[in-house]
Protein backbone atom coordinates (compact mmCIF):
# COMPACT_ATOMS: atom_id res chain seq x y z
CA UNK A 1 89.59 119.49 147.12
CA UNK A 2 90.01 117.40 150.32
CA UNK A 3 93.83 116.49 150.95
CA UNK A 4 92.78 112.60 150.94
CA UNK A 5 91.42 112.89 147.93
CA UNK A 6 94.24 114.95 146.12
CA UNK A 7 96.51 112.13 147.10
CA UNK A 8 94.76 110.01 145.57
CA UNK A 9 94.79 111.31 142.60
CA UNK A 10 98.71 111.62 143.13
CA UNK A 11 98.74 108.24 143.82
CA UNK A 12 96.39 107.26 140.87
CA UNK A 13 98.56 109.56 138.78
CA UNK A 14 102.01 107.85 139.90
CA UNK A 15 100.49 104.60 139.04
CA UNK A 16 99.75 104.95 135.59
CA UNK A 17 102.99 106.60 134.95
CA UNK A 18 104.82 103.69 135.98
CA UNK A 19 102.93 101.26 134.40
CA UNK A 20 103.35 103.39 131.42
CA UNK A 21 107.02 103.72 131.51
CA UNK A 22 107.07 99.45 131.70
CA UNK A 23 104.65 99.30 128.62
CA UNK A 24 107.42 102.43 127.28
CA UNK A 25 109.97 99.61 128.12
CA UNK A 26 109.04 96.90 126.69
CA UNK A 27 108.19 98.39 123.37
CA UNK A 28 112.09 100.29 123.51
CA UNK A 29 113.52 96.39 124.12
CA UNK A 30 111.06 94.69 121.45
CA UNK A 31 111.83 97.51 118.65
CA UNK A 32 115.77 97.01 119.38
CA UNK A 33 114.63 93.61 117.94
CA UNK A 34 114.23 94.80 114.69
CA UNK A 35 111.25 92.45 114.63
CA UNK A 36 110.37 92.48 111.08
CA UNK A 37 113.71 92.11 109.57
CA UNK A 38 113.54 88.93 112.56
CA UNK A 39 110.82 87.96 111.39
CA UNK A 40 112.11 86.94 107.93
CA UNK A 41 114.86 84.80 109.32
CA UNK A 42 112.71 83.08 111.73
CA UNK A 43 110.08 81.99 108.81
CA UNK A 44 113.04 81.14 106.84
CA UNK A 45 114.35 79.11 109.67
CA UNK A 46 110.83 77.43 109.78
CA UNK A 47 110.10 76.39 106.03
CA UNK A 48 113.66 74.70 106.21
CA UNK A 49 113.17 73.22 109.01
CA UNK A 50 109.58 71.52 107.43
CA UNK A 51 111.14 71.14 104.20
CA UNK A 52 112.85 67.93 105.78
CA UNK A 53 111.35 64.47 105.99
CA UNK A 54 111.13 64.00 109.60
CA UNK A 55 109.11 66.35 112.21
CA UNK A 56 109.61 66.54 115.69
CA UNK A 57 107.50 69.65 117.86
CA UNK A 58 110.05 70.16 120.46
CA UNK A 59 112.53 70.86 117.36
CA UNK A 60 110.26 73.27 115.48
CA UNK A 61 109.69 74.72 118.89
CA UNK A 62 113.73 75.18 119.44
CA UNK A 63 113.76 76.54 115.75
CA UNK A 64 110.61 78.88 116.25
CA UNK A 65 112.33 80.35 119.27
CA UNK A 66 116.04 79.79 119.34
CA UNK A 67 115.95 81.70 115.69
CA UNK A 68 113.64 84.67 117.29
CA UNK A 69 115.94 85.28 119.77
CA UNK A 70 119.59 85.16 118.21
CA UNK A 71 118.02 87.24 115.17
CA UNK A 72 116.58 89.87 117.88
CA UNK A 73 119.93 89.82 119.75
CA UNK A 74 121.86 90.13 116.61
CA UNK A 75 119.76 93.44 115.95
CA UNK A 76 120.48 94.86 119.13
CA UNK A 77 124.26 94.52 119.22
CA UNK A 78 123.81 95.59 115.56
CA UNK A 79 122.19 98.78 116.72
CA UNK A 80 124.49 99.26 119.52
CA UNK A 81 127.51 99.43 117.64
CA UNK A 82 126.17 101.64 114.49
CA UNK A 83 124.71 103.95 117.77
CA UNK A 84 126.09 106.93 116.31
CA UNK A 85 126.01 106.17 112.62
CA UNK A 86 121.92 105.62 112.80
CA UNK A 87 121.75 108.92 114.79
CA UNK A 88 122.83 110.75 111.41
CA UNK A 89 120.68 108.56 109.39
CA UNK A 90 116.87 109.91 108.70
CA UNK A 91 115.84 106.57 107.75
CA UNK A 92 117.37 105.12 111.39
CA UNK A 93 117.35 108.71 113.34
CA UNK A 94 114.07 107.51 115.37
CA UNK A 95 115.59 104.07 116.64
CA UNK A 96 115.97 103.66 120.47
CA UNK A 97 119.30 104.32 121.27
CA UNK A 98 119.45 107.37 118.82
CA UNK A 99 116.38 108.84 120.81
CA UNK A 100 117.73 108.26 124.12
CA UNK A 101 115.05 106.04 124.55
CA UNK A 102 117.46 103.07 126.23
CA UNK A 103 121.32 103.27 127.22
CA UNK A 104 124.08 101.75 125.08
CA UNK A 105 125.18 99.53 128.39
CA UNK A 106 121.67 97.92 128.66
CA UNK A 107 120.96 97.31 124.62
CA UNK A 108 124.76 96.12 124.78
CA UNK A 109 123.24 93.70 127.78
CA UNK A 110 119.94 92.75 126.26
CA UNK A 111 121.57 91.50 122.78
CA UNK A 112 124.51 89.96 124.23
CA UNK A 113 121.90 87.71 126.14
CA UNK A 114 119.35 87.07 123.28
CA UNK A 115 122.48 86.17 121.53
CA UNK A 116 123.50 83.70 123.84
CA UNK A 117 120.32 81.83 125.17
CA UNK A 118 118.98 81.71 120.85
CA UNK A 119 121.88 79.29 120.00
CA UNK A 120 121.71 77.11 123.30
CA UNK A 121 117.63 76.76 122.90
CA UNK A 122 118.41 75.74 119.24
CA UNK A 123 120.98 73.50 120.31
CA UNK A 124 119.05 71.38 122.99
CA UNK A 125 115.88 71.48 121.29
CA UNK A 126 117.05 69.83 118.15
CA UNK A 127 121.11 68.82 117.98
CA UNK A 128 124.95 70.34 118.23
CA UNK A 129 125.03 70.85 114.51
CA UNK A 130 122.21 73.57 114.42
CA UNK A 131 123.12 75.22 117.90
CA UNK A 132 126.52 75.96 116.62
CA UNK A 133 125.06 77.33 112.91
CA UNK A 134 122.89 79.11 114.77
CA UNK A 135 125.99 80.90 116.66
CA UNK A 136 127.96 81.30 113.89
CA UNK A 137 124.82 83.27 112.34
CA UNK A 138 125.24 85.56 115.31
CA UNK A 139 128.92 86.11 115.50
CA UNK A 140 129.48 86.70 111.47
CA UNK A 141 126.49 88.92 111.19
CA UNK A 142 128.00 91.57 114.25
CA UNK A 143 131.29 90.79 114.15
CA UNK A 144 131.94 90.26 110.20
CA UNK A 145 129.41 92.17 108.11
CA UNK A 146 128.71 95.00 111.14
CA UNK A 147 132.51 96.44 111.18
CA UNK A 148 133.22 95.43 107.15
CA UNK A 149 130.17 98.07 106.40
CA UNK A 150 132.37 101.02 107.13
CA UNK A 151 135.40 99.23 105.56
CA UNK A 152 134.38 98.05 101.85
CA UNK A 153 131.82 97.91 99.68
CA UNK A 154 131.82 93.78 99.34
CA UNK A 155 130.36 93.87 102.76
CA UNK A 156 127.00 93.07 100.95
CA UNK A 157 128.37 89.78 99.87
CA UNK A 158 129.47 88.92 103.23
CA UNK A 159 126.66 89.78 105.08
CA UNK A 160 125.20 87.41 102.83
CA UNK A 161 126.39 84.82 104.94
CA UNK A 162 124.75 85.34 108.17
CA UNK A 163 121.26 85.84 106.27
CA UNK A 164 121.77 82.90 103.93
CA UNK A 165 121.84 80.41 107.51
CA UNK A 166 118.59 80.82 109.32
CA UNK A 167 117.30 78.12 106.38
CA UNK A 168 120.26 75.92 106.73
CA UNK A 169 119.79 75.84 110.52
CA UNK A 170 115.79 74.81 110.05
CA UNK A 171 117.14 71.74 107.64
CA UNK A 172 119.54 70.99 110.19
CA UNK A 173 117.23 70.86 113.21
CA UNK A 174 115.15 68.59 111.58
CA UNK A 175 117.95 66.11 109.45
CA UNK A 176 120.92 66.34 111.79
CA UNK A 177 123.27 67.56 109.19
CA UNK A 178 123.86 69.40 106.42
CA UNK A 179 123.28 67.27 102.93
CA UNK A 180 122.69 68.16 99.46
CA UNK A 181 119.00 70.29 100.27
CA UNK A 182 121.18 72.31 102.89
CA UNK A 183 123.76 73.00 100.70
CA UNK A 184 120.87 74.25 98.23
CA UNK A 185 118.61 76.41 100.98
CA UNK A 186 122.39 78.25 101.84
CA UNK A 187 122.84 79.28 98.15
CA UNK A 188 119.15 80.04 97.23
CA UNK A 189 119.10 82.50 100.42
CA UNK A 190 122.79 84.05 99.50
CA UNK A 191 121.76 84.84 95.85
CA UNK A 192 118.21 86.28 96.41
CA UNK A 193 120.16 88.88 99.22
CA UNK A 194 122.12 90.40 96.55
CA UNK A 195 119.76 91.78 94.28
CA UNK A 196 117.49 92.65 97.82
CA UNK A 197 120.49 94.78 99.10
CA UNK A 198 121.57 95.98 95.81
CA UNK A 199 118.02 98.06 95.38
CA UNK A 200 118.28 98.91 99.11
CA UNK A 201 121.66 100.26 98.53
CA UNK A 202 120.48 102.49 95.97
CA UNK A 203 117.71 103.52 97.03
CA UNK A 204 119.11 104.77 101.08
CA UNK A 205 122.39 106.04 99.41
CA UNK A 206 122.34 109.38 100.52
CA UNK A 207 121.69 107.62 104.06
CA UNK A 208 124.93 105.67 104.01
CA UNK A 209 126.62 108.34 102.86
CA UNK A 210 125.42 110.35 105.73
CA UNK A 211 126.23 106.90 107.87
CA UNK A 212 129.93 106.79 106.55
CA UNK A 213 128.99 103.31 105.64
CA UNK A 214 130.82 101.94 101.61
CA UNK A 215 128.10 100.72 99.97
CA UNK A 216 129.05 99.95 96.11
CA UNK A 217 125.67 102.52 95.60
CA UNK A 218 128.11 105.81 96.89
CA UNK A 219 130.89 104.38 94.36
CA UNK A 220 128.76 104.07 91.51
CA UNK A 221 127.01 107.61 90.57
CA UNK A 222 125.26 106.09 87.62
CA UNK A 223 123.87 102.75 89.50
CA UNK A 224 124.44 100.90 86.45
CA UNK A 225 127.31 98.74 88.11
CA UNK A 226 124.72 98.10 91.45
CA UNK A 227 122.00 97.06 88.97
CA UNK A 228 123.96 94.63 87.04
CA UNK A 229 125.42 92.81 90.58
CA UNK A 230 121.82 92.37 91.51
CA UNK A 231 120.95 91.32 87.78
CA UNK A 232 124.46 88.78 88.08
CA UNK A 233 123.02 87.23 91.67
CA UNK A 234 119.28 86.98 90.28
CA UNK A 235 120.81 84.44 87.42
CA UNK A 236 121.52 82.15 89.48
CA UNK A 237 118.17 81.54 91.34
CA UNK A 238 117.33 80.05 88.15
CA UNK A 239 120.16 77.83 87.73
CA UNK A 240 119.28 75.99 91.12
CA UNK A 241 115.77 75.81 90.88
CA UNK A 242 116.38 73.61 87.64
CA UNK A 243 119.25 71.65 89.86
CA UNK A 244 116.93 70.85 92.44
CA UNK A 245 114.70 68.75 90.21
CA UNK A 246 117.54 67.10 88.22
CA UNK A 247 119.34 66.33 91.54
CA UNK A 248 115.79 64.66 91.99
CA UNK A 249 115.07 66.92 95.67
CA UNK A 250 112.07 68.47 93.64
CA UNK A 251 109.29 67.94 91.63
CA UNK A 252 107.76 69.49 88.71
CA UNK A 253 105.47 71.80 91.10
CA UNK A 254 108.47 73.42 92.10
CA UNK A 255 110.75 73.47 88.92
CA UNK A 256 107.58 75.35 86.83
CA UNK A 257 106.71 77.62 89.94
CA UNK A 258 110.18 78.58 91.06
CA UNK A 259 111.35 78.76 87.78
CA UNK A 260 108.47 81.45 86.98
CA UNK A 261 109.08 83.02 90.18
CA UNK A 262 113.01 83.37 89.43
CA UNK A 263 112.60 84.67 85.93
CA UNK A 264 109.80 87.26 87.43
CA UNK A 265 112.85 88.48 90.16
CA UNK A 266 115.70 88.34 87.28
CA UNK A 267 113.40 90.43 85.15
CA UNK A 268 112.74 93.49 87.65
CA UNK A 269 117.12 93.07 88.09
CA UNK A 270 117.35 93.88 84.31
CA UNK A 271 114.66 96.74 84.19
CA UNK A 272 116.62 98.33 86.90
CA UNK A 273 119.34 98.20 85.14
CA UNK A 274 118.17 99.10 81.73
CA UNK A 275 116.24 102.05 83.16
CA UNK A 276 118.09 105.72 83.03
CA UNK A 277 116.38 106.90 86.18
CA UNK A 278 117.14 103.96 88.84
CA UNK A 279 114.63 105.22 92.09
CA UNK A 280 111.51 103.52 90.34
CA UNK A 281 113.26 100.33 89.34
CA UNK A 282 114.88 99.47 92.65
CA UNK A 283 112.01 100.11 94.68
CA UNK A 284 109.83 97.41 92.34
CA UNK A 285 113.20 95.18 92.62
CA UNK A 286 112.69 95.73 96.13
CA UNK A 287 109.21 94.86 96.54
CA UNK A 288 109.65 91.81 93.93
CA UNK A 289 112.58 90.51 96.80
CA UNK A 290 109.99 90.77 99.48
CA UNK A 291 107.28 88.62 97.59
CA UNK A 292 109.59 86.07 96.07
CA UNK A 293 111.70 84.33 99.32
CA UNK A 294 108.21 83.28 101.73
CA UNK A 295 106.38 82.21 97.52
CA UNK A 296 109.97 80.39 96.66
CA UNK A 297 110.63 78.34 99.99
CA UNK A 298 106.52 77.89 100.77
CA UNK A 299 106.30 76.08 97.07
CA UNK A 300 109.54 74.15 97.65
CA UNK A 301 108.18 72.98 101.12
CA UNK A 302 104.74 71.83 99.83
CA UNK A 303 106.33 70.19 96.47
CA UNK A 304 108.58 68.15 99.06
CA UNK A 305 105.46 67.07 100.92
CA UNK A 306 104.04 66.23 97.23
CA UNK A 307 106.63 64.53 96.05
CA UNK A 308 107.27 62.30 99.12
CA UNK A 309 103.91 60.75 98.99
């Protein structure tokens, strides 16, 4: 083969390597996002934000991509701190920084800058009030419920918190402050976690073991005390669907179909815990937390439309 045309082929060669190693890149920096467990908080950001009465595009904008980005940069500190806990984990073994794929320094980088810019989009797209929620989302999901994971088992119930607020910060965007629907979007959010991390607790224990992480799930052999704490925090869904439309913030759209959808979530609570083998039960628990939260706030947000007109 000519010499002009063998380097050409190098060249050719070298070319597609690099553009390969970007496309590599990109994917490494967009799966540190954790972009489906994102995802949730940004749509949850987004039906509070058009639950609201008023409606403004550069908000839902702000919202849509102040959210994306604190949630993504949340994951990646996330990731870089529990570096060597996921590298023990089969269920986390084949993230990023436990595959070499990235360095600790530049995921520690990347976050810390998602984390930043997310709050200050929110903040002058739509007002103070949501900028700073959105912040405080950041800081109390790595720096409360992060460390607390290797601590205690009530970790759960604090990393409630953080997951509870993307809502709260839609509501906000949109109203300006917090009021009685905020109040209502924070506690609907905290008590459909706890049954959602009670059946992922059992079924990953042997991970968190593995982890070192105190999940309730590696303190209870049986699972009967996990299953009742996710049976205790399905209860309540219940009790504030029904306050919604006394409080007169909902009509009777959403008091029949959240009420159905919150008995439907409560009952797969008490089958897991009235079952003797657990694995079955939890995953269905699981996959009945999944369906119910986008159903729940999507029917709250079109009774509100409704029952505006």
């Amino acid at each position: 083969m000519p010499p002009e045309k063998l380097a050409s082929l190098n060249d050719t060669a070298t070319l597609a390597n690099i553009s390969l190693s970007r496309r590599t890149s990109l994917a490494t920096y967009w799966e540190l996002t954790k972009p489906r467990l994102s995802a949730m908080a940004v749509i949850s950001a987004l039906l509070g934000y058009l639950a609201a009465s008023t409606s403004d595009a550069w908000a839902l904008t702000s919202v849509f991509f102040g959210t994306a980005l604190a949630a993504g940069g949340a994951a990646a500190l996330n990731q870089w701190w529990e570096r060597e806990e996921d590298a023990r984990m089969p269920r986390t073994a084949d993230r990023p920084l436990p595959q070499g794929a990235i360095s600790a320094q530049a995921t520690l980088g990347f976050g810390l800058a998602l984390c930043l810019i997310g709050p200050a989009i929110v903040w002058l797209g739509s007002n103070a009030l949501a900028g700073v929620l959105t912040a405080v989302t950041v800081v109390t999901y790595v720096l409360l419920y992060t460390p607390l994971k290797k601590v205690t088992p009530w970790s759960t119930e604090f990393g409630a918190i953080p997951g509870a607020l993307p809502p709260l910060i839609g509501w906000v965007a949109a109203e300006g402050s917090i009021g009685w629907v905020g109040m209502f979007l924070f506690a609907i959010l905290y008590a459909w976690q706890l049954p959602h991390f009670m059946a992922i607790s059992w079924l990953y224990r042997a991970d968190y073991q593995r982890g070192g992480f105190q999940m309730l799930s590696l303190h209870d052999a049986t699972g009967r005390e996990v299953a009742l704490r996710a049976v205790i925090w399905a209860v309540p869904l219940l009790v504030l669907t029904a306050l919604a439309w006394l409080a007169n913030e909902s009509g009777w759209l959403f008091l029949l179909g959240g009420s159905l959808l919150s008995l439907g979530y409560l009952r797969e609570a008490l089958r897991m815990y009235q079952a003797a083998d657990r694995d079955q039960p939890a995953r269905r628990l699981f996959l009945a937390s999944i369906i119910f939260l986008p159903c729940y706030l999507l029917l709250m947000v079109v009774d509100r439309i409704l029952f505006s007109l």
